[in-house]
N, C-alpha and C. Protein backbone atom coordinates (compact mmCIF):
# COMPACT_ATOMS: atom_id res chain seq x y z
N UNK A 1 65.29 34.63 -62.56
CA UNK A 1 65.57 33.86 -61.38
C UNK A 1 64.84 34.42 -60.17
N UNK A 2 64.69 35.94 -60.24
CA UNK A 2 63.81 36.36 -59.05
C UNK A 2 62.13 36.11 -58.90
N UNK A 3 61.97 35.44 -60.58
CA UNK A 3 60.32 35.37 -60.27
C UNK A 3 60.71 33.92 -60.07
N UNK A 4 61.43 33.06 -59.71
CA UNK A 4 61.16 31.53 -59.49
C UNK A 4 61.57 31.63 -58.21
N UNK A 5 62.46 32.34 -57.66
CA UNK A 5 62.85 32.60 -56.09
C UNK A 5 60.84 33.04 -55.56
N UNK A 6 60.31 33.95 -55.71
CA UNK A 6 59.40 34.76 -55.38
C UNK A 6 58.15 33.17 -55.35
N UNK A 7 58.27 32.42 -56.49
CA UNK A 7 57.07 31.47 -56.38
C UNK A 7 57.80 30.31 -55.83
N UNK A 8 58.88 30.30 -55.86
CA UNK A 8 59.73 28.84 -54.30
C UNK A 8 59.10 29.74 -53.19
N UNK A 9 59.39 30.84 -52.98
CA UNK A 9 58.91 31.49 -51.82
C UNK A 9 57.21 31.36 -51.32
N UNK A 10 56.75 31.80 -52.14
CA UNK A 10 55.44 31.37 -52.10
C UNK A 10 54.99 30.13 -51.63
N UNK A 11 55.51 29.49 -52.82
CA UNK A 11 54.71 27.52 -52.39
C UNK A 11 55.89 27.08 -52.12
N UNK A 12 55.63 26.10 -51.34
CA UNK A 12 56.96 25.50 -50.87
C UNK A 12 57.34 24.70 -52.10
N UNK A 13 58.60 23.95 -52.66
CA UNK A 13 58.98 22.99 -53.39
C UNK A 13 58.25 21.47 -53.06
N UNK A 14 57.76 20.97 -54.06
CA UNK A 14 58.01 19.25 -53.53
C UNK A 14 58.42 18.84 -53.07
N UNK A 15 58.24 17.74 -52.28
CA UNK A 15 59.74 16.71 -51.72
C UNK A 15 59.54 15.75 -53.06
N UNK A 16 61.09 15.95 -53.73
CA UNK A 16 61.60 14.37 -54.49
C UNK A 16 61.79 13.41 -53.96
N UNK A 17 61.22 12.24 -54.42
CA UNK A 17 61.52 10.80 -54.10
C UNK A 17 63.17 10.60 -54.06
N UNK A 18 63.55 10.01 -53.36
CA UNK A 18 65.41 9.97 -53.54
C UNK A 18 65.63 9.02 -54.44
N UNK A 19 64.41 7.86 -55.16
CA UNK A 19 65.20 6.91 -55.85
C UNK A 19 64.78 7.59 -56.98
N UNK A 20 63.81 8.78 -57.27
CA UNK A 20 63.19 9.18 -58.38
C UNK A 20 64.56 10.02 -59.10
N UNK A 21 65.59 10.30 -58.49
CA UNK A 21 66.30 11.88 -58.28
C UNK A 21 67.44 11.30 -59.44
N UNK A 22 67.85 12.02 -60.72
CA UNK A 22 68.57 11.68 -61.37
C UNK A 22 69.81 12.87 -61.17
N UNK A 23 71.32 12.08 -60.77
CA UNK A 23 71.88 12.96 -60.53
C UNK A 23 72.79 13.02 -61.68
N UNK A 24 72.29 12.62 -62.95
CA UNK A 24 73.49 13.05 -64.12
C UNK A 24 73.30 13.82 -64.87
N UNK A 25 72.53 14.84 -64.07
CA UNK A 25 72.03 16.10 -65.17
C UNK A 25 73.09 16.60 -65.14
N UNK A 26 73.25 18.13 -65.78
CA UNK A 26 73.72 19.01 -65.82
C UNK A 26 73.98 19.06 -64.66
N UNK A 27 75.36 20.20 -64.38
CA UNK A 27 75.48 20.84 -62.61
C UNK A 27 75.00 22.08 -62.58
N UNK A 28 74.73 22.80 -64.17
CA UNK A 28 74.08 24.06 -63.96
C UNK A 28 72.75 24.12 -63.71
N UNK A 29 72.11 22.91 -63.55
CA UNK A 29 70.68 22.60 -62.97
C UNK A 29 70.84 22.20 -61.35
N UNK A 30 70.66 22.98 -60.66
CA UNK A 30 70.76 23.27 -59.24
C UNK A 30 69.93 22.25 -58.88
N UNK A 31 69.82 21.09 -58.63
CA UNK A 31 68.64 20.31 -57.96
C UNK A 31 68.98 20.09 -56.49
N UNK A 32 68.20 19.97 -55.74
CA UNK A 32 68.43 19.94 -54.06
C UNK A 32 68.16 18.40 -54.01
N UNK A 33 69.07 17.90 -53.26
CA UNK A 33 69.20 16.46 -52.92
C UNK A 33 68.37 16.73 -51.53
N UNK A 34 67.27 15.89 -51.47
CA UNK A 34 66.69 15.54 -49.87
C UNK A 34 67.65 14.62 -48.90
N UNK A 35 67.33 15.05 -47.99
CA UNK A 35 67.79 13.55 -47.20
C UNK A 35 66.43 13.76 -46.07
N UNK A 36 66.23 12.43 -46.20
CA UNK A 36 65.54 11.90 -45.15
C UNK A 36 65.53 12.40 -43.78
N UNK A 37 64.12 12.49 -43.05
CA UNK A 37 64.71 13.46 -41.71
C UNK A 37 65.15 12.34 -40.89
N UNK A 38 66.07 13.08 -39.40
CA UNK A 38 67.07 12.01 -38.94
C UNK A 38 65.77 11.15 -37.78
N UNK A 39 66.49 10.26 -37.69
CA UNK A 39 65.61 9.54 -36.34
C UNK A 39 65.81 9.81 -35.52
N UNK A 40 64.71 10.31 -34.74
CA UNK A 40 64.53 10.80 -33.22
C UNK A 40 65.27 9.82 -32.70
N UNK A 41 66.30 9.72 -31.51
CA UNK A 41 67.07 9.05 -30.62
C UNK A 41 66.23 8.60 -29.34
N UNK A 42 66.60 7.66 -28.85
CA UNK A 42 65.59 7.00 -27.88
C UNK A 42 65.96 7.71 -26.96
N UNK A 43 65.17 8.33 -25.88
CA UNK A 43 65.71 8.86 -24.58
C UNK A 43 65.81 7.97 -24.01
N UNK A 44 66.87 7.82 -22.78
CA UNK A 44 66.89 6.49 -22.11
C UNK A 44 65.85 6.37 -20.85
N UNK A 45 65.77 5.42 -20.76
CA UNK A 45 64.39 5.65 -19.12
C UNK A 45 65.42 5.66 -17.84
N UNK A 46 65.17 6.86 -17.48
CA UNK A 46 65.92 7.10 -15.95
C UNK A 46 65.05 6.83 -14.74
N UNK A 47 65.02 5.87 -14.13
CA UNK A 47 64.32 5.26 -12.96
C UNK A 47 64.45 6.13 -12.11
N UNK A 48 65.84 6.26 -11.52
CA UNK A 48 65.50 6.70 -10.44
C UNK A 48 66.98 7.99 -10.35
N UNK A 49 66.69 9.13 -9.83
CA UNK A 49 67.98 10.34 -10.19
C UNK A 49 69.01 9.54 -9.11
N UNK A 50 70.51 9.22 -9.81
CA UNK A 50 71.66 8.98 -8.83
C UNK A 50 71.65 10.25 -7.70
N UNK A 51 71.91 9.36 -6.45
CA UNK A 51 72.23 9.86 -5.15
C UNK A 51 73.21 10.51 -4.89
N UNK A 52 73.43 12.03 -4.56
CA UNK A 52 74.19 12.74 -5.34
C UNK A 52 75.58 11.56 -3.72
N UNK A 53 76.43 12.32 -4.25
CA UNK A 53 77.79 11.86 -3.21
C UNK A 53 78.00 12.69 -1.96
N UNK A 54 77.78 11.87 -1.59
CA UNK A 54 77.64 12.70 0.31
C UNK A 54 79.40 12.90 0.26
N UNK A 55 79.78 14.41 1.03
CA UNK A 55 81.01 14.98 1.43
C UNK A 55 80.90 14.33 2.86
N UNK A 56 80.07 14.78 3.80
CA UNK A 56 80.68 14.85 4.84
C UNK A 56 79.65 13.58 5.80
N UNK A 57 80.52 13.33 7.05
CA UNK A 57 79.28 12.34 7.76
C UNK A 57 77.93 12.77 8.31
N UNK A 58 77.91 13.75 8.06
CA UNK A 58 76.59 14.93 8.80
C UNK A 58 75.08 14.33 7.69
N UNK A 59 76.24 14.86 6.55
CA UNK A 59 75.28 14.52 5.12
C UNK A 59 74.85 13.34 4.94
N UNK A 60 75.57 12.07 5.19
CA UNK A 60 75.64 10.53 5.54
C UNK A 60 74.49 10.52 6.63
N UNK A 61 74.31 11.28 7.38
CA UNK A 61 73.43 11.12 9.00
C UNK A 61 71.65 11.25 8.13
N UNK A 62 72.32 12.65 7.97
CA UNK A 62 70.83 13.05 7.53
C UNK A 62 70.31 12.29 5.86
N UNK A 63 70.82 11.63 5.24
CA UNK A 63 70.32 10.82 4.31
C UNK A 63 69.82 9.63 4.87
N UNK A 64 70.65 8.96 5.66
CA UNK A 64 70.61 7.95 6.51
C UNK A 64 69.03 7.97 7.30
N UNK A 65 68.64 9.51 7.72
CA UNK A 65 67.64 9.86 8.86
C UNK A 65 65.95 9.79 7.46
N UNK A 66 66.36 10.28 6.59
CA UNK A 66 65.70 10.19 5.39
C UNK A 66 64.62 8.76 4.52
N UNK A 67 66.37 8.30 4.54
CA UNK A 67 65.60 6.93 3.95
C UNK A 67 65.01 6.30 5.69
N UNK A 68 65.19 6.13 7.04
CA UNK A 68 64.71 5.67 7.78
C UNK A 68 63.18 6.02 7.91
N UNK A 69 62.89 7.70 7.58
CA UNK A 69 61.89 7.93 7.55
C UNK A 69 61.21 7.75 6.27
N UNK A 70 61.29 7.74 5.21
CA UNK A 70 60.93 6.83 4.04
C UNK A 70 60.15 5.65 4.57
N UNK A 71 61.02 4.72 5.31
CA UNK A 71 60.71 3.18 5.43
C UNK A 71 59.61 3.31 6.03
N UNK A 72 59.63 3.97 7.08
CA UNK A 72 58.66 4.27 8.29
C UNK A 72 57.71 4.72 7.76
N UNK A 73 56.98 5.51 6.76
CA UNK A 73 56.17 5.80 6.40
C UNK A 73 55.52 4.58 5.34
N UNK A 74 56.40 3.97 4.62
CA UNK A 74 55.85 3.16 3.55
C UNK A 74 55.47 2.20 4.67
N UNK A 75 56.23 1.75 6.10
CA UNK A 75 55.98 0.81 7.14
C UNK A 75 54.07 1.29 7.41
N UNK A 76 54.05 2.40 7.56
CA UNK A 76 52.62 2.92 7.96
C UNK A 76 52.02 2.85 7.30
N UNK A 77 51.73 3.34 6.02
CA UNK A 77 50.94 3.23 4.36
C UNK A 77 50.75 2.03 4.27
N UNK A 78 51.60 0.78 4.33
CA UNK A 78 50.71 -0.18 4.00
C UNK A 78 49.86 -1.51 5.31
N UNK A 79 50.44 -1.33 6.29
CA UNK A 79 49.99 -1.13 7.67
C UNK A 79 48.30 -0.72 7.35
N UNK A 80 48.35 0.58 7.27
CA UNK A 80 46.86 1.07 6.91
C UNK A 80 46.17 0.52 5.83
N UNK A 81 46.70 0.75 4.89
CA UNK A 81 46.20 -0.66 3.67
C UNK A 81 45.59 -1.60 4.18
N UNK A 82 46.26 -2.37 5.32
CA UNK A 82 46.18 -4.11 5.63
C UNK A 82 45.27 -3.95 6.32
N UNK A 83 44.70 -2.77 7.03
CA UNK A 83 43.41 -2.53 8.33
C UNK A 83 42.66 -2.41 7.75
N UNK A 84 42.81 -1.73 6.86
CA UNK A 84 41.10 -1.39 5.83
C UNK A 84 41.07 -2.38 5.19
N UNK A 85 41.62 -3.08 4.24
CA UNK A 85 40.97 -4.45 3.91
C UNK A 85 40.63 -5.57 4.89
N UNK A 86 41.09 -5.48 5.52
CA UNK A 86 40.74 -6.10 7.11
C UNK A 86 39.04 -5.89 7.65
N UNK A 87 38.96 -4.16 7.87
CA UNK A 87 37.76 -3.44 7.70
C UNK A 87 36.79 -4.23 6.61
N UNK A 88 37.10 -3.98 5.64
CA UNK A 88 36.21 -4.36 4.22
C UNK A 88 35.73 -5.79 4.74
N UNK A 89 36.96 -6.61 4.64
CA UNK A 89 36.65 -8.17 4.67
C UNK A 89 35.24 -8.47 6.28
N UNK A 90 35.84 -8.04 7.18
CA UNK A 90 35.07 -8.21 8.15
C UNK A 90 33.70 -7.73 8.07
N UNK A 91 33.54 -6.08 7.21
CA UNK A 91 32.02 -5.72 7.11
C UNK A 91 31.60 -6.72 6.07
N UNK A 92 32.27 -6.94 4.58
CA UNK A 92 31.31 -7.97 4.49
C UNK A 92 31.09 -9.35 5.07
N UNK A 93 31.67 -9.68 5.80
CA UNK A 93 31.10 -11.13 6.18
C UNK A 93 30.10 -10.90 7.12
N UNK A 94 30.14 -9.79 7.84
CA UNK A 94 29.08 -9.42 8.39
C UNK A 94 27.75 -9.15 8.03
N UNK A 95 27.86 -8.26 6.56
CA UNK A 95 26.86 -8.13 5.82
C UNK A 95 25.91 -9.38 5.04
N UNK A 96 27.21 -10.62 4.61
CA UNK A 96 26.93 -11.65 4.49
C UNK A 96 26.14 -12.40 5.51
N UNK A 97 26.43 -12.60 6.68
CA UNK A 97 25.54 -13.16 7.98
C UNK A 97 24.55 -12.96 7.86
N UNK A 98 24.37 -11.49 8.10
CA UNK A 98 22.74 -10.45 8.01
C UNK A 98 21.93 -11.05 6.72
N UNK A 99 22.30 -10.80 5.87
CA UNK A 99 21.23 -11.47 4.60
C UNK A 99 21.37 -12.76 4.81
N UNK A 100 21.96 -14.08 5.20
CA UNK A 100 21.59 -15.46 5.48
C UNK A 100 20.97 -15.00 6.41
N UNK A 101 21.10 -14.48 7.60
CA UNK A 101 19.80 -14.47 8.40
C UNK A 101 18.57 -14.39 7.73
N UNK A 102 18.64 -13.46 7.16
CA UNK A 102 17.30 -12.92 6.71
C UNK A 102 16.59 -14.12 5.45
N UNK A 103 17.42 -14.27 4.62
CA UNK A 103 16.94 -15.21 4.20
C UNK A 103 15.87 -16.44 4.65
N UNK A 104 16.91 -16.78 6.09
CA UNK A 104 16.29 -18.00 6.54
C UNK A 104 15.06 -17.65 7.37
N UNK A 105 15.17 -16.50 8.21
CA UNK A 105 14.07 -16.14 8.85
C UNK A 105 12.74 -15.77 7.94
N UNK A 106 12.85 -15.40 6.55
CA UNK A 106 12.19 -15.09 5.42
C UNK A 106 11.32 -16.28 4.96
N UNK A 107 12.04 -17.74 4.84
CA UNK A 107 11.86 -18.75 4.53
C UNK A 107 10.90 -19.45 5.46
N UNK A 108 11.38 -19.19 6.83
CA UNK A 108 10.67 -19.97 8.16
C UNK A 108 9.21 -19.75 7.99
N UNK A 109 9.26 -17.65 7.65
CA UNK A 109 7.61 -17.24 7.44
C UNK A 109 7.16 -17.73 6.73
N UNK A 110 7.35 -17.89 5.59
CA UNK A 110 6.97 -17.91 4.24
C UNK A 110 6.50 -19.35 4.35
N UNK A 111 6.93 -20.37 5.20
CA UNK A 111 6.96 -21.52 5.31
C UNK A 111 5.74 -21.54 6.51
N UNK A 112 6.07 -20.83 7.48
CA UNK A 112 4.61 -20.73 8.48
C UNK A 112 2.96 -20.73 7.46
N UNK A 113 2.98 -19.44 6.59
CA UNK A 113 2.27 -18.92 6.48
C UNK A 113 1.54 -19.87 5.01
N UNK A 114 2.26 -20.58 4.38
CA UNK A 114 1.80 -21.28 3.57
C UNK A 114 1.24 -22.23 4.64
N UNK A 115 1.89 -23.15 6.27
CA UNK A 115 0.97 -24.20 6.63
C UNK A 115 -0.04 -23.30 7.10
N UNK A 116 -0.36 -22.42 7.63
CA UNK A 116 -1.49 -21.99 7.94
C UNK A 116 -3.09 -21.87 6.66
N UNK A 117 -2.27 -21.44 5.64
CA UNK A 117 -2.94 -21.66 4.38
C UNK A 117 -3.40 -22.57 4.06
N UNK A 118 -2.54 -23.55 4.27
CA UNK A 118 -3.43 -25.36 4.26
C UNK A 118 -4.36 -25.23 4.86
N UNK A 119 -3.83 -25.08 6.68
CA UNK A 119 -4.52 -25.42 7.60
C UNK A 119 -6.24 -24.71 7.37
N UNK A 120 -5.88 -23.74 6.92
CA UNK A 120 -7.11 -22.44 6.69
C UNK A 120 -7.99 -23.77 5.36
N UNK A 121 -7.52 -24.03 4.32
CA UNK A 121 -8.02 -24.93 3.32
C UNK A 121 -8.74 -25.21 3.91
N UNK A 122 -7.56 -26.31 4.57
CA UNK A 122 -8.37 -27.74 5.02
C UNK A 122 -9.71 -27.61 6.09
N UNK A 123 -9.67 -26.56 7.01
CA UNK A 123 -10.89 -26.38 7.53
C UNK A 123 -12.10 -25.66 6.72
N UNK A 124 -11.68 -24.84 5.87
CA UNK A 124 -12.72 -24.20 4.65
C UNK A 124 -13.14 -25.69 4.29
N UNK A 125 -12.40 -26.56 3.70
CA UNK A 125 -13.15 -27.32 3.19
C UNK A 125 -13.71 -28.26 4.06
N UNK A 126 -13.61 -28.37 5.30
CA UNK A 126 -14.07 -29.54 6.19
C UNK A 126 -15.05 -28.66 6.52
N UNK A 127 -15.94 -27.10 7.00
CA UNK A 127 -16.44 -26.54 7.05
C UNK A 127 -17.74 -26.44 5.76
N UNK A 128 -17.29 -26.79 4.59
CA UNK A 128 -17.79 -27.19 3.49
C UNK A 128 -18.78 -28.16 3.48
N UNK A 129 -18.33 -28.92 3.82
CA UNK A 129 -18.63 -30.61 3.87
C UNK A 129 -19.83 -30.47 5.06
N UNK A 130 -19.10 -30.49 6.05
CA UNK A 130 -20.50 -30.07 7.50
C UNK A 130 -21.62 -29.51 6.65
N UNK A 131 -21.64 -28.13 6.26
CA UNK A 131 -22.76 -27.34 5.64
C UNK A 131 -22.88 -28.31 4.44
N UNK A 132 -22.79 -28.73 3.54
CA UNK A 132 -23.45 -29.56 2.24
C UNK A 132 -24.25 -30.87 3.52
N UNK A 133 -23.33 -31.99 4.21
CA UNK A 133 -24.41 -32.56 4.81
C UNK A 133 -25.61 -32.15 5.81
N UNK A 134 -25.14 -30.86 6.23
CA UNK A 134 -26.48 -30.22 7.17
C UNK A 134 -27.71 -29.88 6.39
N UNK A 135 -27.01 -29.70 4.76
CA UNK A 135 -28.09 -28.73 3.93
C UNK A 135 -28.78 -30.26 3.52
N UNK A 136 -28.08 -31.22 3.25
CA UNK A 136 -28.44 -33.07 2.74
C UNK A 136 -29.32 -33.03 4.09
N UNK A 137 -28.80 -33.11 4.91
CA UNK A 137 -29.90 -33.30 6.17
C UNK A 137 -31.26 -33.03 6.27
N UNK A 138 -31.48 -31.58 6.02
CA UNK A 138 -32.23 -30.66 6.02
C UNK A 138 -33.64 -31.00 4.72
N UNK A 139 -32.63 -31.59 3.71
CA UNK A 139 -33.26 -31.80 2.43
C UNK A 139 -34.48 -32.87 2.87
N UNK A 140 -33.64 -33.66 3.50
CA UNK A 140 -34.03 -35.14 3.72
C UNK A 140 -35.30 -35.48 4.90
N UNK A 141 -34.88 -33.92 5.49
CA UNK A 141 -36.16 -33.99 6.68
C UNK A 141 -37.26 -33.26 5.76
N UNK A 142 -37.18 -32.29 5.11
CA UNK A 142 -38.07 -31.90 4.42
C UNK A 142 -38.86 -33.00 3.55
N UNK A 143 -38.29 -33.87 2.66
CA UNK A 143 -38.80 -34.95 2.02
C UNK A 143 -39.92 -35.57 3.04
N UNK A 144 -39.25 -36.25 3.80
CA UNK A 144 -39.98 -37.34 5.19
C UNK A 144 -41.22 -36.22 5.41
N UNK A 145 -40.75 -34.60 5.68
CA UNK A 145 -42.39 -34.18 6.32
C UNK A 145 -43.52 -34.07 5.16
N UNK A 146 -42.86 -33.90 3.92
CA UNK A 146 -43.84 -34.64 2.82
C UNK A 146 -44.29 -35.02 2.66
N UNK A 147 -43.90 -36.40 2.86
CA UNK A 147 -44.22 -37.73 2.46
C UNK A 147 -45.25 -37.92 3.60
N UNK A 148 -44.77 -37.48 4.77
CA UNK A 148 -46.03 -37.78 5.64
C UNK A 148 -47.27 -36.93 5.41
N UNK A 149 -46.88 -35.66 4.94
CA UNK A 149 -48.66 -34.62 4.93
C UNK A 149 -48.74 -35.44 3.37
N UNK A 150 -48.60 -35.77 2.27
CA UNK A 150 -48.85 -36.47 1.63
C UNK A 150 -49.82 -37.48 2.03
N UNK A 151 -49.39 -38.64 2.92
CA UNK A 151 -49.46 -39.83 3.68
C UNK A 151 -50.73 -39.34 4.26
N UNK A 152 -50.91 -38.41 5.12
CA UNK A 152 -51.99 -37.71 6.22
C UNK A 152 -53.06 -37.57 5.31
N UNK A 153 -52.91 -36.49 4.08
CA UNK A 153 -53.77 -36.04 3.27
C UNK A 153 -54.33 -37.58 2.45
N UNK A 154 -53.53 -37.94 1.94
CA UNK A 154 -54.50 -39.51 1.31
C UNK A 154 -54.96 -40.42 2.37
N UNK A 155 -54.64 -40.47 3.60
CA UNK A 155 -55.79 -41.35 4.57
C UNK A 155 -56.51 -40.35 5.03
N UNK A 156 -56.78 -39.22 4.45
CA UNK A 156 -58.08 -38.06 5.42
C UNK A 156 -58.62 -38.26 4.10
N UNK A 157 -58.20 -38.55 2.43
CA UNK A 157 -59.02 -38.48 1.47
C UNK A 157 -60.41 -40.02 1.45
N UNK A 158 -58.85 -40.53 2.03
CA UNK A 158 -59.83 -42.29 2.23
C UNK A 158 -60.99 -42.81 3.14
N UNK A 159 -60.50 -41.50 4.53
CA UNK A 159 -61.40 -41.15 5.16
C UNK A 159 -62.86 -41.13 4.88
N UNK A 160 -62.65 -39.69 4.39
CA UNK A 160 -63.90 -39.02 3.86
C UNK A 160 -64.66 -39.84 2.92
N UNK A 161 -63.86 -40.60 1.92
CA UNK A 161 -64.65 -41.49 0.90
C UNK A 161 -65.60 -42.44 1.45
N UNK A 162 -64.82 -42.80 2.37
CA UNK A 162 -65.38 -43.98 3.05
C UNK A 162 -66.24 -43.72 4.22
N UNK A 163 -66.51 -42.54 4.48
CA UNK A 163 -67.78 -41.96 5.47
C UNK A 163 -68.59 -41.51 4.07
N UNK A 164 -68.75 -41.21 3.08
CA UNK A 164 -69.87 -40.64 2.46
C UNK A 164 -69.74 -41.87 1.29
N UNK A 165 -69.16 -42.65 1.67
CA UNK A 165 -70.29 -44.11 1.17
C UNK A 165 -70.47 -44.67 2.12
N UNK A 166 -70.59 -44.76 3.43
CA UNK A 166 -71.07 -45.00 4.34
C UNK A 166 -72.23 -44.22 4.46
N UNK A 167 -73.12 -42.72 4.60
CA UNK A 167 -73.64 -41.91 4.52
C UNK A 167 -74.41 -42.66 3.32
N UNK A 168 -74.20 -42.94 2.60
CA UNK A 168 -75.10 -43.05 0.78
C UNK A 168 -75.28 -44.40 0.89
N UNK A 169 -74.78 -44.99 1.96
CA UNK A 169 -75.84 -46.69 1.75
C UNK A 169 -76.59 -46.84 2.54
N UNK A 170 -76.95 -45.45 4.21
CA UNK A 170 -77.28 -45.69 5.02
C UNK A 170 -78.29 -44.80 5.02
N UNK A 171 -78.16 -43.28 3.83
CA UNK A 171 -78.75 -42.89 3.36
C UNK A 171 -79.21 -41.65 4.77
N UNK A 172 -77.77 -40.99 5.39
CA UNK A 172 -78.02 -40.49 6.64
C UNK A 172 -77.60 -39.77 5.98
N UNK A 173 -77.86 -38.11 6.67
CA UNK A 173 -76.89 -36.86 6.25
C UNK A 173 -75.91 -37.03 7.02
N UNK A 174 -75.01 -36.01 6.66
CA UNK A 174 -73.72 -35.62 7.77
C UNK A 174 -74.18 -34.91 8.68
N UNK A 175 -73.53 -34.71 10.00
CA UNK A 175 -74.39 -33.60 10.95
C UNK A 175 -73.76 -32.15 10.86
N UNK A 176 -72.26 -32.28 10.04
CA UNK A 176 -72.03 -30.99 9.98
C UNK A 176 -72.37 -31.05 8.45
N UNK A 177 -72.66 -30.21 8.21
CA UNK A 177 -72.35 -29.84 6.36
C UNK A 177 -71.83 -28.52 6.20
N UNK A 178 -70.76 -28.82 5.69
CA UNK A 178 -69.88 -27.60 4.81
C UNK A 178 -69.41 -26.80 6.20
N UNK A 179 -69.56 -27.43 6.99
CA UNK A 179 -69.00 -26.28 8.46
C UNK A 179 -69.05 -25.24 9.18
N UNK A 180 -69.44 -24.52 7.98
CA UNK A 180 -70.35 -23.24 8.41
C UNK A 180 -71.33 -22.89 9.29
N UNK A 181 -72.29 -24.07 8.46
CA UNK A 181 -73.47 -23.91 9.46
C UNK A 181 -73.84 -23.93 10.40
C-alpha cells in the first residue's frame, strides 16, 4: 500500500467520469467518488457604496455641503464641455469659409487665365493670318516683277531682232559693235 500511496503521490490520480463510476463493487475497494467542482456564485454588481447614516445635523450639513459641491463641479465640467464644442463647431465653420473662399477665388483665376489663353490664341492666330497674307502679298509682287523683266527682256529681244533685220536689208553696220569698242 506504501508503493501505491508513493506513485498516487507522484502522479496525480485520474478524474473518473461520474456516469463511468460503478458503485457496486466491493467496499474493500476504496474508490473516491468525484464531485464536480462547485459553481462560482455571481458577485452581485454594487453601483454605488450605501450612504453611511448620518448621527448628527453637523454630519447632515457637511454631506449636504458635499453633494452641493459635487453638482457644482459636474455644473462646470460640462459647461466646459459645451464651450469647447462650441470652440470646435465655430473653428470649423470658419475653416469651412476659408477653403470656399479659396476655392472660388481659385476658380475666378483659373477662369481669368484660361480667357487670356484664348485671347493669347486668338491673336497668335490672327497674327498668323496677317503674316501668311503679307508673305501671299509679297509672293504676288514678286511674280508681277517677273513677269514684267520677263515682258522687258522679250520686247528688248524683239527689239534687237528687228534692228538687225533692219541692218541686213539695208545692209548698214551697227555703230556700236559689241560695246567695247
Amino acid at each position: 500500500m506504501e508503493e501505491v500511496k508513493k506513485v498516487e503521490a507522484e502522479t496525480p490520480p485520474p478524474i473518473p467520469n461520474l456516469a463511468s463510476l460503478d458503485l457496486s463493487n466491493d467496499v474493500s475497494e476504496k474508490k473516491a467518488v468525484v464531485q464536480p467542482p462547485p459553481k462560482p456564485k455571481a458577485l452581485p454588481v454594487v453601483e454605488k457604496a450605501p450612504e453611511p447614516v448620518l448621527r448628527k445635523a453637523s454630519d447632515r450639513d457637511i454631506a449636504l455641503a458635499e453633494v452641493e459641491k459635487e453638482k457644482r463641479l459636474s455644473f462646470i465640467a460640462a459647461w466646459e464641455e459645451s464651450e469647447k464644442v462650441k470652440a470646435e463647431n465655430k473653428a470649423h465653420k470658419k475653416l469651412s469659409s476659408v477653403a470656399a473662399w479659396e476655392n472660388s477665388k481659385k476658380a475666378s483665376v483659373e477662369a481669368k487665365l484660361r480667357k487670356i489663353e484664348e485671347q493669347l490664341e486668338k491673336k497668335k492666330a490672327d497674327y498668323a493670318e496677317k503674316m501668311k497674307n503679307k508673305t501671299a502679298m509679297i509672293h504676288k509682287q514678286a511674280e508681277e516683277e517677273r513677269a514684267m523683266v520677263e515682258a522687258k527682256r522679250a520686247e528688248d529681244i524683239l527689239k534687237v531682232e528687228e534692228t538687225g533685220a533692219k541692218y541686213r536689208a539695208t545692209g548698214q553696220i551697227p555703230k556700236k559693235l559689241l560695246g567695247c569698242f
